[in-house]
C-alpha atoms as a PDB file:
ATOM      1  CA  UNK A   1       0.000   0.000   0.000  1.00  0.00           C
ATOM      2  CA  UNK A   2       0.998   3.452  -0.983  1.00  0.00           C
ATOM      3  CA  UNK A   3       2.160   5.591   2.361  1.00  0.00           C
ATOM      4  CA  UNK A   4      -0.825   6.608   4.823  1.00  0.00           C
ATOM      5  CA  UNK A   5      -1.915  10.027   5.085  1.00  0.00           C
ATOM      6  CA  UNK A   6      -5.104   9.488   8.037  1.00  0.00           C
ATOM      7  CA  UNK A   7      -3.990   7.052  10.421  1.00  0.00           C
ATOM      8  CA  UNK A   8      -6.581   5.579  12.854  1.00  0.00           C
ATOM      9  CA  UNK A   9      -5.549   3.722  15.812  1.00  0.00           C
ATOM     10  CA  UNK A  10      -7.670   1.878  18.087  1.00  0.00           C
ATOM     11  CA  UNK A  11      -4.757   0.471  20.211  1.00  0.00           C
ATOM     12  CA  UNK A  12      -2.486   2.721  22.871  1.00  0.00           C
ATOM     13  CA  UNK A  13       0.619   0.673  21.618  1.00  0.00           C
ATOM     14  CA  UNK A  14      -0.243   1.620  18.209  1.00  0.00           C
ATOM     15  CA  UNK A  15      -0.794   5.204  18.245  1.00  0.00           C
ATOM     16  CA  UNK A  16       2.552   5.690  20.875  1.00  0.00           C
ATOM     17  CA  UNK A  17       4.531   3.677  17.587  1.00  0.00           C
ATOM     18  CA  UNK A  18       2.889   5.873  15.135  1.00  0.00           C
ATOM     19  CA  UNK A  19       4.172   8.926  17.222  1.00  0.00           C
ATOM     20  CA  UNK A  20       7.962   7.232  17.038  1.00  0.00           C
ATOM     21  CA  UNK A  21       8.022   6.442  13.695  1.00  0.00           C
ATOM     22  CA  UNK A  22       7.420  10.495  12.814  1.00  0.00           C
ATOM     23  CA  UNK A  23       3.737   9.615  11.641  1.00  0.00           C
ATOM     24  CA  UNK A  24       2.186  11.554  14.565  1.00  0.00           C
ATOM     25  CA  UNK A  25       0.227  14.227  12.302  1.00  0.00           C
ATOM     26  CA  UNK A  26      -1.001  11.572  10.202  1.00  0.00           C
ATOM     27  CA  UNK A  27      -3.539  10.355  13.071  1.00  0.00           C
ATOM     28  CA  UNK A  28      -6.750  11.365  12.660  1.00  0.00           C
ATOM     29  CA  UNK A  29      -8.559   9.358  15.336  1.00  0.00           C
ATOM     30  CA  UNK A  30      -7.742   7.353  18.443  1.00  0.00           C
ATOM     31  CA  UNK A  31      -9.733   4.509  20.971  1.00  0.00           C
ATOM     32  CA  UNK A  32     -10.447   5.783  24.139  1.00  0.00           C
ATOM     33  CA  UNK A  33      -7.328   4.378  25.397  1.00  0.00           C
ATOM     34  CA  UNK A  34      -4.635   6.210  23.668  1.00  0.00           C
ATOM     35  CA  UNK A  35      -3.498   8.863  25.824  1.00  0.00           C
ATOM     36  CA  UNK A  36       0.719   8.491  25.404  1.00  0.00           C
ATOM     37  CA  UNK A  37       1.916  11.137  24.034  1.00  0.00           C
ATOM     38  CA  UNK A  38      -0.160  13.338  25.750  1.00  0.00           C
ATOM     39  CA  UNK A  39      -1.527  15.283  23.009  1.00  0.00           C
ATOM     40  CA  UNK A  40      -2.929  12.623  21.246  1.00  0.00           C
ATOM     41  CA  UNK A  41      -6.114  12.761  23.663  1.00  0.00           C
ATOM     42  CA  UNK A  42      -7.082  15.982  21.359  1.00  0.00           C
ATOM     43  CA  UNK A  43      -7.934  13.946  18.777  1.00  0.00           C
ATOM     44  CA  UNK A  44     -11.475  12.283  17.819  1.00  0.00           C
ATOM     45  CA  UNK A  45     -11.983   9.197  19.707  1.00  0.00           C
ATOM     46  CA  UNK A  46     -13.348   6.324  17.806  1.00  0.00           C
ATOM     47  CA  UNK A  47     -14.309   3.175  20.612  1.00  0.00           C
ATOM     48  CA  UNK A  48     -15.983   3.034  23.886  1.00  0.00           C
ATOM     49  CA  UNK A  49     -15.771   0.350  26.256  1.00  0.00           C
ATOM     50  CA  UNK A  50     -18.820  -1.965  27.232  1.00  0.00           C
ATOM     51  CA  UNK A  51     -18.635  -2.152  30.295  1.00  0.00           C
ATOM     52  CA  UNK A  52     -17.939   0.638  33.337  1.00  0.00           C
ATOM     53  CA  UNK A  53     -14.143   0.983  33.658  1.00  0.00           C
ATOM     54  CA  UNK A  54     -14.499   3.660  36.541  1.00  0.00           C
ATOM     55  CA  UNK A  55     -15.567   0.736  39.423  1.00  0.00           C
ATOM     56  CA  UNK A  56     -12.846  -1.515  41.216  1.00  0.00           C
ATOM     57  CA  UNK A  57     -11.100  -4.080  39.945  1.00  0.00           C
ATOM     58  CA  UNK A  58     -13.246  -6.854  41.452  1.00  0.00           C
ATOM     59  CA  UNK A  59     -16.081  -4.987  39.239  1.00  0.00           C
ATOM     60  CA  UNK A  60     -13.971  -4.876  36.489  1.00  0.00           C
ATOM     61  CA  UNK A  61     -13.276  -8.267  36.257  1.00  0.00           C
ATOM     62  CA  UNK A  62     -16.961  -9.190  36.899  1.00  0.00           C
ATOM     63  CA  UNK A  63     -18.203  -7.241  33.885  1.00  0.00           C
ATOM     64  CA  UNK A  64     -15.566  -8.587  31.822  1.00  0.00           C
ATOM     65  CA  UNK A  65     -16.545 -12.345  32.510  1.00  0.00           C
ATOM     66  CA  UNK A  66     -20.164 -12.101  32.566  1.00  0.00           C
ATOM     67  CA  UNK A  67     -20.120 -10.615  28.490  1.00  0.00           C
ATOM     68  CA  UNK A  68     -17.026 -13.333  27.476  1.00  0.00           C
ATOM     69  CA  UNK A  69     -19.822 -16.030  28.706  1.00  0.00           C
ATOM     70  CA  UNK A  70     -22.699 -14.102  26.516  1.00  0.00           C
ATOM     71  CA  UNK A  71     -20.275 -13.881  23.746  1.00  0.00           C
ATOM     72  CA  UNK A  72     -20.367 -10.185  24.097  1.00  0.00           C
ATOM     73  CA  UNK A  73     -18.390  -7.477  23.134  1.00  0.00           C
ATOM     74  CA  UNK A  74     -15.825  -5.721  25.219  1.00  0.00           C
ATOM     75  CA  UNK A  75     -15.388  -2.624  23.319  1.00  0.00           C
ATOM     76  CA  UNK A  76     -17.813  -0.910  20.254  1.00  0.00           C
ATOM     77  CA  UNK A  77     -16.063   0.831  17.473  1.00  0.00           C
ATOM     78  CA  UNK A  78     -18.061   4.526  16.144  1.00  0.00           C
ATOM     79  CA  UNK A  79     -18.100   3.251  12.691  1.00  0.00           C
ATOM     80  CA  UNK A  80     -20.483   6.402  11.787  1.00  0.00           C
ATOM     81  CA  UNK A  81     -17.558   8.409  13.192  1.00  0.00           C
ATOM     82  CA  UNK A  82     -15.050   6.126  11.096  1.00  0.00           C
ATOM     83  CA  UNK A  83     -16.559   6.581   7.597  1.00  0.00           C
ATOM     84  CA  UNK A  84     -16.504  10.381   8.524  1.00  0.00           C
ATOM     85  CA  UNK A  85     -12.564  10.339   9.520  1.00  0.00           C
ATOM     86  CA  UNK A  86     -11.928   8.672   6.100  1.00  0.00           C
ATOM     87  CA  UNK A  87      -8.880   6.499   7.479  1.00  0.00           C
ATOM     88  CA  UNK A  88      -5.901   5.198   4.943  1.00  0.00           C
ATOM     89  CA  UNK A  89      -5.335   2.336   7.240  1.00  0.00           C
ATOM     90  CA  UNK A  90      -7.236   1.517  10.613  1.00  0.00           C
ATOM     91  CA  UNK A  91      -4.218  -0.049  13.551  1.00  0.00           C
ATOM     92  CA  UNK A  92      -5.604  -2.534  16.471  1.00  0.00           C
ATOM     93  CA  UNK A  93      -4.336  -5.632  17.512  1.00  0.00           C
ATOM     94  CA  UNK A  94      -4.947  -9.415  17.720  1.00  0.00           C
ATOM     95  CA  UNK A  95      -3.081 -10.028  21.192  1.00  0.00           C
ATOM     96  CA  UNK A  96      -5.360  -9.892  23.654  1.00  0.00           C
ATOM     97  CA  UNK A  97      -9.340  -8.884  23.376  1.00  0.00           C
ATOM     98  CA  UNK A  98      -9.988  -8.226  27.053  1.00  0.00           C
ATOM     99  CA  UNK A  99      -7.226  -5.504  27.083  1.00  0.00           C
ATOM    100  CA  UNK A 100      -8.188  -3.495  23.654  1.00  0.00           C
ATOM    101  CA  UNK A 101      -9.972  -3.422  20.181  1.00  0.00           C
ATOM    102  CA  UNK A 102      -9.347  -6.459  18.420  1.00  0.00           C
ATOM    103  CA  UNK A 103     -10.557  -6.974  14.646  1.00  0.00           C
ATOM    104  CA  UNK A 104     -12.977  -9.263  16.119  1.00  0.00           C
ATOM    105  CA  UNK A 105     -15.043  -5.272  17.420  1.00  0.00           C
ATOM    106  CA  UNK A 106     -15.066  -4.353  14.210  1.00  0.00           C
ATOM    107  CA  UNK A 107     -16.662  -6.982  12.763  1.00  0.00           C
ATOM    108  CA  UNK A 108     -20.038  -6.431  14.593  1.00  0.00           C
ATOM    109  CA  UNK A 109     -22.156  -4.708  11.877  1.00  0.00           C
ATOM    110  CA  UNK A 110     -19.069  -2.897  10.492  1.00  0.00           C
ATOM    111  CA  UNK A 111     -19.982  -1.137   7.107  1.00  0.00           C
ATOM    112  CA  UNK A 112     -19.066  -2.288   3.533  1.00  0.00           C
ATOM    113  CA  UNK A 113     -16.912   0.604   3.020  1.00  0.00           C
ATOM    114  CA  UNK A 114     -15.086  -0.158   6.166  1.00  0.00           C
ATOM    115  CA  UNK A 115     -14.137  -3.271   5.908  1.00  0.00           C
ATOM    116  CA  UNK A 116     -12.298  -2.074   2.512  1.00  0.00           C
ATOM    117  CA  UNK A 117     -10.056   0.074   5.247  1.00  0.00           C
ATOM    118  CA  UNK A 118      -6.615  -1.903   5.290  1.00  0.00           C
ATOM    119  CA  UNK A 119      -6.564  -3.521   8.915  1.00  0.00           C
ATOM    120  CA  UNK A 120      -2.989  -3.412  10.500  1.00  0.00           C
ATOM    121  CA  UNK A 121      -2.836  -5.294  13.684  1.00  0.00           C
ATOM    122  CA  UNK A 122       0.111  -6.087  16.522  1.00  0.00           C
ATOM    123  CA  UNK A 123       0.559  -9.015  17.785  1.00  0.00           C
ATOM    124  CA  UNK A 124       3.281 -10.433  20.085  1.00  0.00           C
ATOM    125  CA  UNK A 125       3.387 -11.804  24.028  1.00  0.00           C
ATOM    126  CA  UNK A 126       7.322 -11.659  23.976  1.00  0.00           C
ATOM    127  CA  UNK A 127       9.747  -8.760  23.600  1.00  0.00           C
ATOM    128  CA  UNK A 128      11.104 -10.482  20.428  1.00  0.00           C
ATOM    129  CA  UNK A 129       8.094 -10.842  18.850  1.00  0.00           C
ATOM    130  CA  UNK A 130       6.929  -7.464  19.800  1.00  0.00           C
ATOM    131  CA  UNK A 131       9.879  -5.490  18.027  1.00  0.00           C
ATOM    132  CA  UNK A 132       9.411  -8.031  14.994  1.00  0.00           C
ATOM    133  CA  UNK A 133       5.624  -6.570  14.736  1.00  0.00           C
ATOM    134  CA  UNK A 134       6.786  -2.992  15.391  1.00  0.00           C
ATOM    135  CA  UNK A 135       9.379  -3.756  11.840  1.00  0.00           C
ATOM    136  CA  UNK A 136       6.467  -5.168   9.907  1.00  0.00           C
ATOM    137  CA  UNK A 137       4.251  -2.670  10.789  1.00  0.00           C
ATOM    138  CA  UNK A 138       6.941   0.247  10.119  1.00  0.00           C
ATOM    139  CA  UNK A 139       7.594  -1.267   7.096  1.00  0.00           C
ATOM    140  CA  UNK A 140       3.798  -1.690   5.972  1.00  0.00           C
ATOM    141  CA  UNK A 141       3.159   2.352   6.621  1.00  0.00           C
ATOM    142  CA  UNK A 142       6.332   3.486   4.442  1.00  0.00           C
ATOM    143  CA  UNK A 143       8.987   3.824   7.338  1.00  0.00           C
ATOM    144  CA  UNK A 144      10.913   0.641   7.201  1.00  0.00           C
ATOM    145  CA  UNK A 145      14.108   2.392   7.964  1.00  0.00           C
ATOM    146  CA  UNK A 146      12.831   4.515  10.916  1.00  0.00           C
ATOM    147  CA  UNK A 147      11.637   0.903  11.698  1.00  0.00           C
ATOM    148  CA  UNK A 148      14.574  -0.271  12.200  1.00  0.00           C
ATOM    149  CA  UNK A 149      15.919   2.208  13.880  1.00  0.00           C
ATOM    150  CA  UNK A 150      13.560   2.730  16.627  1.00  0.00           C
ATOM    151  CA  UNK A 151      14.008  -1.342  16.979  1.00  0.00           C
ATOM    152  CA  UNK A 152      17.884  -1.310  16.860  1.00  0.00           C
ATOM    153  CA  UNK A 153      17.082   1.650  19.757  1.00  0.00           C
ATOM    154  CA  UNK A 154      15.364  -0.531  22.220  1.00  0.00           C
ATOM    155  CA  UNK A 155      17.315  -3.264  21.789  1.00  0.00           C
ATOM    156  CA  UNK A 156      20.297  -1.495  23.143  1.00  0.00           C
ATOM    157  CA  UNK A 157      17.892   0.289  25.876  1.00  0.00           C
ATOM    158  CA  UNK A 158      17.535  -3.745  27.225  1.00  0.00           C
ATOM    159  CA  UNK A 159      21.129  -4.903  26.498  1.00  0.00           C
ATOM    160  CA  UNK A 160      22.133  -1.725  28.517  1.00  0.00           C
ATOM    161  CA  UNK A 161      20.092  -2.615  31.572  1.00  0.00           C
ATOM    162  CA  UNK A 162      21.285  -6.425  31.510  1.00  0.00           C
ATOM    163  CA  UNK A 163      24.717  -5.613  31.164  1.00  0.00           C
ATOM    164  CA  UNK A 164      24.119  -3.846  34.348  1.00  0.00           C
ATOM    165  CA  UNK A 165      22.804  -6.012  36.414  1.00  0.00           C
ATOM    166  CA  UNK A 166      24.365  -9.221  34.649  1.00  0.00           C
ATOM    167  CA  UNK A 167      27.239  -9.538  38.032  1.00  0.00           C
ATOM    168  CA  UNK A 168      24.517  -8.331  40.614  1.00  0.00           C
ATOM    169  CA  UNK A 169      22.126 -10.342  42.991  1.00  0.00           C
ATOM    170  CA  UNK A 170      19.428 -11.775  41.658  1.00  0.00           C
ATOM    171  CA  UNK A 171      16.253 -11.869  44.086  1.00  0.00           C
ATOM    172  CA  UNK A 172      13.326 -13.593  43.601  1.00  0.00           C
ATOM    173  CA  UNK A 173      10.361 -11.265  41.970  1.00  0.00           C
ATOM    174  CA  UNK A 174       6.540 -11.796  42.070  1.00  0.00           C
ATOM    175  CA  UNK A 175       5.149  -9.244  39.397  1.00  0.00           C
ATOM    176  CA  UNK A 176       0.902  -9.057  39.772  1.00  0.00           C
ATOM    177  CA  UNK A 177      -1.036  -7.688  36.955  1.00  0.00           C
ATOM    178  CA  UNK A 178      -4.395  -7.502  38.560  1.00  0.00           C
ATOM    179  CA  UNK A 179      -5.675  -6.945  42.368  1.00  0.00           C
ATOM    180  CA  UNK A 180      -9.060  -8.636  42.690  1.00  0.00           C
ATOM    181  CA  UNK A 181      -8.504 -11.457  41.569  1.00  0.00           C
ATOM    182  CA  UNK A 182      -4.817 -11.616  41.624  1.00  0.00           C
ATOM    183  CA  UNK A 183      -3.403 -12.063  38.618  1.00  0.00           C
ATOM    184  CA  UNK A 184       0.065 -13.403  37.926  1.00  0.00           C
ATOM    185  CA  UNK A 185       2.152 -11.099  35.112  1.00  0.00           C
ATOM    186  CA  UNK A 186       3.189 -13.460  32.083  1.00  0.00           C
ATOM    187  CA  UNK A 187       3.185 -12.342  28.130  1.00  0.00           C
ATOM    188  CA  UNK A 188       6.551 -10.426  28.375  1.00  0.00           C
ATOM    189  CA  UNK A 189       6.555  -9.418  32.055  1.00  0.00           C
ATOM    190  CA  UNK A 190       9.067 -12.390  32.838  1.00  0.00           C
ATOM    191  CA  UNK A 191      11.337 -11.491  30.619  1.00  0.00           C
ATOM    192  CA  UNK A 192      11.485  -7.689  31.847  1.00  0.00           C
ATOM    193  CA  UNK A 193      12.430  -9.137  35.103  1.00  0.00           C
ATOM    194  CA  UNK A 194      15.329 -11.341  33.975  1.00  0.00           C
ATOM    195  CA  UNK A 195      16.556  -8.128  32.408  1.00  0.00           C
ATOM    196  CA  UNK A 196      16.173  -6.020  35.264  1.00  0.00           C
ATOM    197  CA  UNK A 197      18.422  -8.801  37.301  1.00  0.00           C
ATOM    198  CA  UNK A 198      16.061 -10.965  39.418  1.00  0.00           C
ATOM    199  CA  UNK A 199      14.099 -14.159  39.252  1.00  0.00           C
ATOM    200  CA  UNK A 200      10.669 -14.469  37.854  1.00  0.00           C
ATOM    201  CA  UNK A 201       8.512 -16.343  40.631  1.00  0.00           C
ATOM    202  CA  UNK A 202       5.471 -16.126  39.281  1.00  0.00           C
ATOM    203  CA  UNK A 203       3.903 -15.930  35.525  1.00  0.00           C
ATOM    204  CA  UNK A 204       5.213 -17.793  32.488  1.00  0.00           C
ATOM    205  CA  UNK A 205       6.665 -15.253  29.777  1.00  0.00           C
ATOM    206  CA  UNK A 206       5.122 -15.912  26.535  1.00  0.00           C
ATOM    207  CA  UNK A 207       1.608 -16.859  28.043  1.00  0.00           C
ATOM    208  CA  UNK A 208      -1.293 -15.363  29.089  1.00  0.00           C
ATOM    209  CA  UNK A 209      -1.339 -13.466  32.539  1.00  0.00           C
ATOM    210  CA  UNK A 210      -3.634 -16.147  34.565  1.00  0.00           C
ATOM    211  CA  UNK A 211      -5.604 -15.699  37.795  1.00  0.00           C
ATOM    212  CA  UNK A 212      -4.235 -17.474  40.784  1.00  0.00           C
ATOM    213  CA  UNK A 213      -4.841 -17.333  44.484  1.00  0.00           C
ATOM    214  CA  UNK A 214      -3.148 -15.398  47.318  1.00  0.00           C
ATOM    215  CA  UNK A 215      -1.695 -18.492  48.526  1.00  0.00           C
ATOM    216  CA  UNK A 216       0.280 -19.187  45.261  1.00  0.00           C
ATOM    217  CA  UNK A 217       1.805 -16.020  46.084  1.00  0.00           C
ATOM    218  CA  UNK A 218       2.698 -16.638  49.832  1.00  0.00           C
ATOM    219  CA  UNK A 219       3.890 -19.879  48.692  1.00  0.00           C
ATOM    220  CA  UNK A 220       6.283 -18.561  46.125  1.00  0.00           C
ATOM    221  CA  UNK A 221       6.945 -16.050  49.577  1.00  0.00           C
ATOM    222  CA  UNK A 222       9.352 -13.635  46.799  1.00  0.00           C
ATOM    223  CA  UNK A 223      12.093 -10.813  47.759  1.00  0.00           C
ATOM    224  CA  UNK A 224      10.222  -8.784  45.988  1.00  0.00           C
ATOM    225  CA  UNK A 225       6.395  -7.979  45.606  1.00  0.00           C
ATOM    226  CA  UNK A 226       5.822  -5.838  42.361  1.00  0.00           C
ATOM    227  CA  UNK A 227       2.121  -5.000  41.536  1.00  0.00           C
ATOM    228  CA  UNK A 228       1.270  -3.138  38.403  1.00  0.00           C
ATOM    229  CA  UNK A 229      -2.535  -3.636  37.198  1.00  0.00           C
ATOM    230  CA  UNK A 230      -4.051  -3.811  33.582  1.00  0.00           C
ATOM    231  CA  UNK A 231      -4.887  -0.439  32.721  1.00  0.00           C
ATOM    232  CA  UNK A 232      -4.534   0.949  35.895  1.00  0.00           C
ATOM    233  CA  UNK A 233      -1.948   4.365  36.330  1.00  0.00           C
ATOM    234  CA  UNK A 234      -0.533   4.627  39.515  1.00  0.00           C
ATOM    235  CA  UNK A 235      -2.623   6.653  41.394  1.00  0.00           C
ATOM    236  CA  UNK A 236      -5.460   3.797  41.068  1.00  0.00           C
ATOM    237  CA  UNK A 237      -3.234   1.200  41.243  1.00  0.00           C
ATOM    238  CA  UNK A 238      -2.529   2.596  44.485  1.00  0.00           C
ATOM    239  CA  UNK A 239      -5.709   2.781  45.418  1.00  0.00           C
ATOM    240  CA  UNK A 240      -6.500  -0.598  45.869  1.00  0.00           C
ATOM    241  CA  UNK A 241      -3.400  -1.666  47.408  1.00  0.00           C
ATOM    242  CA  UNK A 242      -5.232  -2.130  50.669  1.00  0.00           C
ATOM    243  CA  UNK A 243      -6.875  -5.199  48.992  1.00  0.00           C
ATOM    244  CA  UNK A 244      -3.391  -6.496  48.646  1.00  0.00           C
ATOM    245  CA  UNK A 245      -2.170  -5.334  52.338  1.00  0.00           C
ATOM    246  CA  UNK A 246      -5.103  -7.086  53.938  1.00  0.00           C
ATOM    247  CA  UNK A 247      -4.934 -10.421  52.062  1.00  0.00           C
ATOM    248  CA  UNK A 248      -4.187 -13.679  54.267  1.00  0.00           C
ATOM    249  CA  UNK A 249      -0.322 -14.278  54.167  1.00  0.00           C
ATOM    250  CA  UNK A 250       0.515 -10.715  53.126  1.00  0.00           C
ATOM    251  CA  UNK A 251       2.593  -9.751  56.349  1.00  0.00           C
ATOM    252  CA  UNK A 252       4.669 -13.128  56.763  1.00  0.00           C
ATOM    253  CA  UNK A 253       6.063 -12.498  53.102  1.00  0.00           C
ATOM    254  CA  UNK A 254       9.733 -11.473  52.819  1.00  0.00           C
ATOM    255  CA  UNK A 255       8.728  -9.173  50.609  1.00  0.00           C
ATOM    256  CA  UNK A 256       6.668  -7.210  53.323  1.00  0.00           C
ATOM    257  CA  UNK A 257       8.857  -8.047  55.892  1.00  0.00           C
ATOM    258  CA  UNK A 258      11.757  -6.228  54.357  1.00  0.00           C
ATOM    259  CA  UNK A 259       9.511  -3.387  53.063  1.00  0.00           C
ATOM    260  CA  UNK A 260       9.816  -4.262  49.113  1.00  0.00           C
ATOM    261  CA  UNK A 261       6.797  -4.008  47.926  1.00  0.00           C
ATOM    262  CA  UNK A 262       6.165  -1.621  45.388  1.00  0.00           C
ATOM    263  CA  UNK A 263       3.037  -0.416  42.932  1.00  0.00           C
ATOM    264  CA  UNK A 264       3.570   0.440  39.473  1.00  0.00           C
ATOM    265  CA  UNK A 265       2.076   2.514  36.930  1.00  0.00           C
ATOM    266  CA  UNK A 266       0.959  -0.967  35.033  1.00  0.00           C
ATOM    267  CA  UNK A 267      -0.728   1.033  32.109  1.00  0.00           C
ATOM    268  CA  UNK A 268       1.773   2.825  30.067  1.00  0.00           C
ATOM    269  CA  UNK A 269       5.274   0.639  31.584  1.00  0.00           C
ATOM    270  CA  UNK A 270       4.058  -2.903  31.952  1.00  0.00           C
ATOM    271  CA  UNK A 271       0.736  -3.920  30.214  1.00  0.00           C
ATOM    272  CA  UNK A 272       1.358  -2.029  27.316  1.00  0.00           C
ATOM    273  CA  UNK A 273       3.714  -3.409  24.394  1.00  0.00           C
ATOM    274  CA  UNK A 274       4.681   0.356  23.015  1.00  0.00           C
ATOM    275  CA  UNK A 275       8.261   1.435  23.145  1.00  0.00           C
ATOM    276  CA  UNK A 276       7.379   2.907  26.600  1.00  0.00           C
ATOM    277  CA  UNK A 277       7.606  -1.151  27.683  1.00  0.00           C
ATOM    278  CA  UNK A 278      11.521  -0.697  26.647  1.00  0.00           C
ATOM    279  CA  UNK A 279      11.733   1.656  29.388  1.00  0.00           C
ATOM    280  CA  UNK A 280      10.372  -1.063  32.488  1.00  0.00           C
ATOM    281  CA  UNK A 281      13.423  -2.793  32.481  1.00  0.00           C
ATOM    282  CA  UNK A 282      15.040   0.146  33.795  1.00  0.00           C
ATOM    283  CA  UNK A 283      12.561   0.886  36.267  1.00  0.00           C
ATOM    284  CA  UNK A 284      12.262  -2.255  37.820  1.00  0.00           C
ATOM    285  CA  UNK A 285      16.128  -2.565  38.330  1.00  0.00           C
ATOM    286  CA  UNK A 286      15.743   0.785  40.558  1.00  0.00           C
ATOM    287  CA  UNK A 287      13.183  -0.845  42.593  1.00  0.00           C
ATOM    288  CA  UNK A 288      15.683  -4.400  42.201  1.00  0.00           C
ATOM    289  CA  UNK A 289      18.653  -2.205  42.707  1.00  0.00           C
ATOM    290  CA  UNK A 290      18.653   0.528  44.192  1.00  0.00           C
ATOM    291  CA  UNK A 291      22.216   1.019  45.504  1.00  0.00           C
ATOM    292  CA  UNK A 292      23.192   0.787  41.699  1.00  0.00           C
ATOM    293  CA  UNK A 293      20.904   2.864  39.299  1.00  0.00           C
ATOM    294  CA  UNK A 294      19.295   6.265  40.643  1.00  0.00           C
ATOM    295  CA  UNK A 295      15.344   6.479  41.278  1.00  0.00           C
ATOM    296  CA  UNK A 296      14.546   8.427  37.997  1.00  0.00           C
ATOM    297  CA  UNK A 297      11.244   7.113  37.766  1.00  0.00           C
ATOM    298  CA  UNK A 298      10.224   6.935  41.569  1.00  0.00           C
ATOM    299  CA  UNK A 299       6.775   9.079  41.795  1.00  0.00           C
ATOM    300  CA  UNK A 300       5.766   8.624  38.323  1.00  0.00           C
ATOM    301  CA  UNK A 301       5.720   5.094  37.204  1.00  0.00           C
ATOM    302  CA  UNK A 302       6.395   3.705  41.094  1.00  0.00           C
ATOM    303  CA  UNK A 303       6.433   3.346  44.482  1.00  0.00           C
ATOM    304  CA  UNK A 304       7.113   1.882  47.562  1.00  0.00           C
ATOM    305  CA  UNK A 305       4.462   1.329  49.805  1.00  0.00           C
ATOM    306  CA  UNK A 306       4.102   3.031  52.776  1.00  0.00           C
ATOM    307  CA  UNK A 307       3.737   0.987  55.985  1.00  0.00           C
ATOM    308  CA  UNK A 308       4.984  -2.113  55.073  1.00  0.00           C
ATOM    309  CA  UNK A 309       5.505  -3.830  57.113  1.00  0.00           C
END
């Protein structure tokens, strides 16, 4: 295809790669999600979710169960809005439908004329498979060379942090992607701890994030506790970290004992598989580390939590 001039993007991870490969002014409309970089929220937003986001994450979950059994949508797509914004290509992704638009939203009554739209879509639960899709994508919208670039970039972002931490201690990390239920960080969360110098406890990289009980947690009884929720910035996340605190087992962990347990803005840094994910690494080996890289990012994508034990 010829090189897009109205870019619509109904996936955060999307939009943020649009913005690095110097295709920015070429969006014309955004999901509801896409708020990184920050001016991006000016533009037309083209999805709504389902279900209410605003309630806990107990609610959250419940609402997203109850319409997977009824075969229900998570998200609709404003294809009246679509038609109007004229896109070149439309961008989503065919990871993960609880967490964003997925061609599957579209497909629900979607217009003639919009299924013609060319349908780009990321895909990847691993850090290698995510900078392959950020190539093919790059490469599909006329920037194969700033492709590459921006990949050959964050490789050396994670090579930097390893090299690092490759001769340090390595404790033993528990990284939770959800509060109520708990949910155990997998996809490429593992593999963001290895590079950050620890041990992955919980979570399998490469697979889903699952649900698991407290107890699973106790029993793994980690260094570290790291919780950074779906969606969630830190302020939220925080929020509900009293659900955490108060859970059977909580104060016997090592992780409490010591007072390393942390909250993380799991939205833009951990859930998300922009290049913002490129920067996690980093961010978890202050938390990991902290006698050996400086707390840049303490305050704004984590902290420790107060009272603990």
């Amino acid at each position: 295809m010829n090189e897009p001039q109205r870019i619509v993007s109904l996936l955060a991870s999307a939009t943020e790669l649009t913005c690095a490969l110097g295709l920015g002014e070429r969006l014309v409309g955004r999901s509801h999600e896409c708020d990184f970089p920050a001016w991006v929220r000016e533009l037309p937003e083209v999805s709504r979710p389902t279900f209410d986001i605003h309630g806990s994450s107990r609610e959250i979950d419940e609402h997203v169960r109850t319409r997977l059994r009824a075969g229900q949508p998570l998200y609709q797509v404003d294809e009246a809005r679509l038609l109007q914004l004229a896109p070149d290509v439309l961008l989503t992704q065919t990871h993960c439908e609880v967490c964003a638009v997925s061609p599957a939203d579209l497909a629900h009554g979607a217009p003639a004329k919009l299924g013609r739209t060319p349908l780009l879509a990321l895909r990847g639960g691993t850090i290698s498979e995510i900078l392959q899709s950020f190539e093919e994508v790059a490469a599909v919208l006329g920037r194969a060379q700033a492709g590459a670039a921006l990949v050959a970039e964050l490789r050396q972002k994670l090579l930097s942090v390893s090299e690092r931490t490759r001769a340090l201690s390595r404790p033993r990390v528990a990284c939770l992607e959800w509060i109520e239920p708990v949910f155990a960080m997998g996809n490429w969360g593992p593999e963001l701890v290895e590079l950050a110098g620890a041990q992955n406890v919980l979570g399998q990289a490469g697979v889903h994030s699952t649900t698991l009980p407290f107890q699973a947690v106790c029993e793994a009884d980690p260094d570290v506790l790291i919780v950074a929720p779906c969606g969630f910035g830190l302020e939220r996340a925080r929020s509900e970290m009293h659900l955490i605190l108060a859970q059977p087992g909580f104060r016997e962990l090592r992780a409490a004992k010591s007072g390393r347990v942390f909250v993380c803005d799991g939205n833009l840094y951990f859930n998300r598989s922009s290049p913002s994910l490129f920067e996690t690494p980093e961010i978890l080996a202050e938390m990991l580390h902290p006698d050996q890289f400086e707390p840049r990012h303490e305050g704004s994508a984590w902290q420790r939590i107060d009272g603990v034990p």
